[in-house]
N, C-alpha and C. Protein backbone atom coordinates (compact mmCIF):
# COMPACT_ATOMS: atom_id res chain seq x y z
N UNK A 1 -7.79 -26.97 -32.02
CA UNK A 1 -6.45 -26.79 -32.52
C UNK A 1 -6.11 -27.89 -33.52
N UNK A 2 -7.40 -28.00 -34.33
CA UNK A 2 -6.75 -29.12 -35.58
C UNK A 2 -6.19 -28.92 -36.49
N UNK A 3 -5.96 -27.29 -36.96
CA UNK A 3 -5.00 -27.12 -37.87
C UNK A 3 -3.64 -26.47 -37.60
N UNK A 4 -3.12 -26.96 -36.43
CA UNK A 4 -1.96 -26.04 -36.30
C UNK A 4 -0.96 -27.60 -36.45
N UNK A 5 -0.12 -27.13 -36.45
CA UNK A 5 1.14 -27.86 -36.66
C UNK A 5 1.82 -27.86 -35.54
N UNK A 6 2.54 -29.00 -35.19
CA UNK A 6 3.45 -28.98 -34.03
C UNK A 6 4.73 -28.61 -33.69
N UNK A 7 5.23 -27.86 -32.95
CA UNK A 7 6.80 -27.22 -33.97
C UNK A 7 7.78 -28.21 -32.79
N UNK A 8 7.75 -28.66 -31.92
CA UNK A 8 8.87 -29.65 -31.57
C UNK A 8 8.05 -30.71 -30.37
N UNK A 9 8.22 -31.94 -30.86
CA UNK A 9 7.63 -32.85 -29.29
C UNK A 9 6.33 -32.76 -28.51
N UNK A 10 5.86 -32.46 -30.10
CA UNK A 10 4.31 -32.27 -30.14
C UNK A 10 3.67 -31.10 -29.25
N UNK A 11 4.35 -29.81 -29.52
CA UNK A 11 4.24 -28.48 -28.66
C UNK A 11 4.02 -27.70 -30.12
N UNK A 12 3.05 -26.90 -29.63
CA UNK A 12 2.85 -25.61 -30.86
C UNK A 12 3.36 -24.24 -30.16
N UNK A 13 3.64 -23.98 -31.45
CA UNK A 13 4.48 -22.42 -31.17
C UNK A 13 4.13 -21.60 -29.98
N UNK A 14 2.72 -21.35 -30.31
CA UNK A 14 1.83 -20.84 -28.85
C UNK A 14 2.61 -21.69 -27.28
N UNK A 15 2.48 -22.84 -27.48
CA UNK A 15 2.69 -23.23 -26.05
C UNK A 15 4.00 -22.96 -26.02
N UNK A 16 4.81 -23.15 -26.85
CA UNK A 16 6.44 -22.77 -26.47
C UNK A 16 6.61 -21.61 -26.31
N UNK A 17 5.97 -20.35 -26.58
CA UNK A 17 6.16 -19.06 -26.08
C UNK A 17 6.02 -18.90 -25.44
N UNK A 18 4.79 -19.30 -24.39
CA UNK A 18 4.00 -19.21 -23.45
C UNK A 18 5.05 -19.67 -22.38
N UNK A 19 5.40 -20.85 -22.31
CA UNK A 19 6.76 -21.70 -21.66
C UNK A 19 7.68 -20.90 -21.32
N UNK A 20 8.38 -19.94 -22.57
CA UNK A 20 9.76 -19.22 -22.15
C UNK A 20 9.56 -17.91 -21.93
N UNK A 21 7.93 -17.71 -22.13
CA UNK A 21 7.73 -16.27 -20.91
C UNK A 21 7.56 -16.21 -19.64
N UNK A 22 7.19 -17.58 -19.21
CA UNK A 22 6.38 -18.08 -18.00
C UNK A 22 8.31 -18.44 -17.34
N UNK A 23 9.14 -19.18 -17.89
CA UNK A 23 10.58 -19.11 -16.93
C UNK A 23 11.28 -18.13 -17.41
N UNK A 24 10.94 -16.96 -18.18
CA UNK A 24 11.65 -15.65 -18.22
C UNK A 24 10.74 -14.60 -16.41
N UNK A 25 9.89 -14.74 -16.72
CA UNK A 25 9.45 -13.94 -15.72
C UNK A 25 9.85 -14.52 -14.38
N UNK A 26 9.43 -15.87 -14.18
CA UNK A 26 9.83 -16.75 -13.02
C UNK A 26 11.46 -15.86 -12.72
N UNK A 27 12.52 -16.25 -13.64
CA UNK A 27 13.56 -15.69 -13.43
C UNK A 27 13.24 -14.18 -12.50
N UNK A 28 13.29 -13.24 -13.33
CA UNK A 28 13.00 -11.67 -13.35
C UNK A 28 12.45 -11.53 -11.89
N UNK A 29 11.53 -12.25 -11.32
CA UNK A 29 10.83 -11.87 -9.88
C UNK A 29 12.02 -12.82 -9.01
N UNK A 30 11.97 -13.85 -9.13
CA UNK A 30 13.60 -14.36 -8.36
C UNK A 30 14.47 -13.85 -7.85
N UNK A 31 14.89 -13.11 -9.28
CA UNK A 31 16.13 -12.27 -9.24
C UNK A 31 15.70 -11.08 -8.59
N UNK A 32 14.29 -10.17 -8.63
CA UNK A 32 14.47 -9.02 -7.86
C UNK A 32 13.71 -9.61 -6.48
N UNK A 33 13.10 -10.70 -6.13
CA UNK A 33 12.87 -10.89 -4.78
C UNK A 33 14.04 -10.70 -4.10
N UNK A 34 15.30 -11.77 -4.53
CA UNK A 34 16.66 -12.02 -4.03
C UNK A 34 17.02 -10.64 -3.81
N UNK A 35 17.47 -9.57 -4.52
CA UNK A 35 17.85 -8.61 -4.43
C UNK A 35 17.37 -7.61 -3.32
N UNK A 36 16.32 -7.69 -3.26
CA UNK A 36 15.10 -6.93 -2.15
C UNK A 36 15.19 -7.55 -1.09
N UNK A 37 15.69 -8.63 -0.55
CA UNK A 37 15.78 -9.11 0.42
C UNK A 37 17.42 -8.84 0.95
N UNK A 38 18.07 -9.18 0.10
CA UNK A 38 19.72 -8.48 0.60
C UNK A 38 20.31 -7.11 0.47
N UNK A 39 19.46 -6.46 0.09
CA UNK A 39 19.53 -5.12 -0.12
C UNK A 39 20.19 -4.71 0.92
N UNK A 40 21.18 -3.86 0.83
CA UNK A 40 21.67 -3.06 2.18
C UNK A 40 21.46 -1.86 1.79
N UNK A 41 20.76 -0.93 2.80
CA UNK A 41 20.52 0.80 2.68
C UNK A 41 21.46 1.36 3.52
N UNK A 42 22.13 0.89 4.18
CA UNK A 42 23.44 1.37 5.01
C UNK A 42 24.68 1.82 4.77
N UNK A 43 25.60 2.28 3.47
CA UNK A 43 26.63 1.60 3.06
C UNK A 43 27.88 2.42 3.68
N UNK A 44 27.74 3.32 4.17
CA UNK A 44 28.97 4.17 4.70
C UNK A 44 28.47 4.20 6.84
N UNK A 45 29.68 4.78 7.70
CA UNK A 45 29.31 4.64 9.01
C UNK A 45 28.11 5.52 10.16
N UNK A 46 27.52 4.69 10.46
CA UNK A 46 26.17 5.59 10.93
C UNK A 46 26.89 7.11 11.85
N UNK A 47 25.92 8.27 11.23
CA UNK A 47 25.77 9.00 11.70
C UNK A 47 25.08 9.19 13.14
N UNK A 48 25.59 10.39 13.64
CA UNK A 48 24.34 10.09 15.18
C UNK A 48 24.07 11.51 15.45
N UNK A 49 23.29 12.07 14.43
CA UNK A 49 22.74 12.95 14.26
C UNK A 49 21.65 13.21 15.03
N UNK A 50 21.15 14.33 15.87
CA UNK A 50 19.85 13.82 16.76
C UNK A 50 18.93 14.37 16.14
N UNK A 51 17.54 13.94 16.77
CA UNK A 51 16.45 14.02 15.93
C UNK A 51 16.38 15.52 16.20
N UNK A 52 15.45 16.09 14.99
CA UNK A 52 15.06 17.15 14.97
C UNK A 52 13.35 17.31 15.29
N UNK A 53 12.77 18.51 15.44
CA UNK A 53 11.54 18.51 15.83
C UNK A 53 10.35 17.16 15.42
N UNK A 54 10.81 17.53 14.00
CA UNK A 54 9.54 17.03 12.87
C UNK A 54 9.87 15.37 13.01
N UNK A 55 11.33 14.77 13.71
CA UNK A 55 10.87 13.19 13.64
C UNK A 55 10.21 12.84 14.70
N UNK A 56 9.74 13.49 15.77
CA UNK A 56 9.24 13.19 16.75
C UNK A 56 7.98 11.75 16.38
N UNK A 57 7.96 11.14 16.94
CA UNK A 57 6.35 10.26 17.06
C UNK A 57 5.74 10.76 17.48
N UNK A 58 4.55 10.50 16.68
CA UNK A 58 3.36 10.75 17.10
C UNK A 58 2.76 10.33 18.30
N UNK A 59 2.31 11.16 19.16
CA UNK A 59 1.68 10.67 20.27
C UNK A 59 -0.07 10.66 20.09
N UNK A 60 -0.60 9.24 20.40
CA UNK A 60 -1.78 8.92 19.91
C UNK A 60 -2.25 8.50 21.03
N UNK A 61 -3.75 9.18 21.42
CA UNK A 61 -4.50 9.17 22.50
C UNK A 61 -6.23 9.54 22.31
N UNK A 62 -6.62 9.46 23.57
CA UNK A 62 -8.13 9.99 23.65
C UNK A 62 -8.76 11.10 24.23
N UNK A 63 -9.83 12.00 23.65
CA UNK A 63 -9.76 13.04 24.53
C UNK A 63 -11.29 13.47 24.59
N UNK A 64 -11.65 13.80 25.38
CA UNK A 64 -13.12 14.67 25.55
C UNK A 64 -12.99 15.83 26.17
N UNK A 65 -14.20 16.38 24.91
CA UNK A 65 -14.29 17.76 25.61
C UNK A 65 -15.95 18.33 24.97
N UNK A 66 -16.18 19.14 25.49
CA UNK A 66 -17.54 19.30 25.02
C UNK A 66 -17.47 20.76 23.95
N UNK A 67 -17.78 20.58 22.45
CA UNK A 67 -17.77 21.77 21.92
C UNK A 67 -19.26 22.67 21.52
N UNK A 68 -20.02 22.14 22.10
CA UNK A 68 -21.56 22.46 22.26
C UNK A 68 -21.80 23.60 23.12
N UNK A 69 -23.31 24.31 22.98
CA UNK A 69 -23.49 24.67 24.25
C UNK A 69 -22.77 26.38 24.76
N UNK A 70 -23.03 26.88 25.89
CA UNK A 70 -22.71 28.20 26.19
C UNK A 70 -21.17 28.34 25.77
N UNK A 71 -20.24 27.74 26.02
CA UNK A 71 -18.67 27.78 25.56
C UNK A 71 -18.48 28.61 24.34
N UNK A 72 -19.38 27.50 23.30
CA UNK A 72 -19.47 27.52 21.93
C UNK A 72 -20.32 28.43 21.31
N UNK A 73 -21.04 29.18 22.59
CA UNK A 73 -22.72 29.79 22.05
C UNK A 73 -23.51 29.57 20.57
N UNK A 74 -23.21 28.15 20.55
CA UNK A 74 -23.70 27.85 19.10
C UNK A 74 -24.46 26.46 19.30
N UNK A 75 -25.76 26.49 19.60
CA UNK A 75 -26.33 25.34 19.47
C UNK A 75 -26.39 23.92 18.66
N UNK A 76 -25.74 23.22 18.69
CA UNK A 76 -26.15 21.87 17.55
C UNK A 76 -27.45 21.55 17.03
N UNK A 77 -28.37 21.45 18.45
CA UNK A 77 -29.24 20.64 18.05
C UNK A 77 -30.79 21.81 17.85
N UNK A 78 -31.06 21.99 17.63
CA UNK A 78 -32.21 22.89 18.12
C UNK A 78 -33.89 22.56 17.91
N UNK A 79 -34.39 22.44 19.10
CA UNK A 79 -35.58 21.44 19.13
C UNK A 79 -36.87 22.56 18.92
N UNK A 80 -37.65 22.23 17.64
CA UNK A 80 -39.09 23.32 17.57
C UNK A 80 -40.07 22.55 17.86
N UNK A 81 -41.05 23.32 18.88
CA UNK A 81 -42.42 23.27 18.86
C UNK A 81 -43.21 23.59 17.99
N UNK A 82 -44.02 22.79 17.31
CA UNK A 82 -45.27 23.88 16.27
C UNK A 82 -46.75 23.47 16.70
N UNK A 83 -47.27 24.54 16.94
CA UNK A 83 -48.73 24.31 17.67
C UNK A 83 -49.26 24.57 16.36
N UNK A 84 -50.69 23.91 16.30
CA UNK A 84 -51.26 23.90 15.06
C UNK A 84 -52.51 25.31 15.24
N UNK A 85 -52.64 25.79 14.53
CA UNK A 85 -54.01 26.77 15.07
C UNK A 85 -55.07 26.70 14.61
């Protein structure tokens, strides 16, 4: 950077842009962290509406069962013999 010129207090243009994008953005995420954190989604008095089918939770569990086999009459695995002659 030996031919650039210094535009104030021995800072080149480059670095001073760089500077007031770097505390423009700083600002900008501040300001919407702050906001996102006090956010209220509430603004009128709760309803007490009851749930309908579809909010139910999910009920999450384990289960066995065998889908193989005479039930299924569909073999998975099927094991061949080959005799050589």
């Amino acid at each position: 950077m030996a031919g650039r010129k210094p535009l104030c207090c021995g800072v080149s243009a480059l670095e001073a842009t760089l500077a007031v994008l770097f505390v423009l953005m700083t600002a900008v995420s501040v300001t919407l962290i702050s906001l996102m954190a006090t956010w209220e989604t509430h603004t009128g008095p709760e309803l007490n509406i009851p749930p309908s089918p579809e909010d139910k939770p999910y009920l999450i569990g384990v289960g066995r069962a065998d889908c193989t086999g005479p039930p299924a009459e569909i073999p998975l695995v099927s094991i061949r013999t080959h005799t050589g002659h």
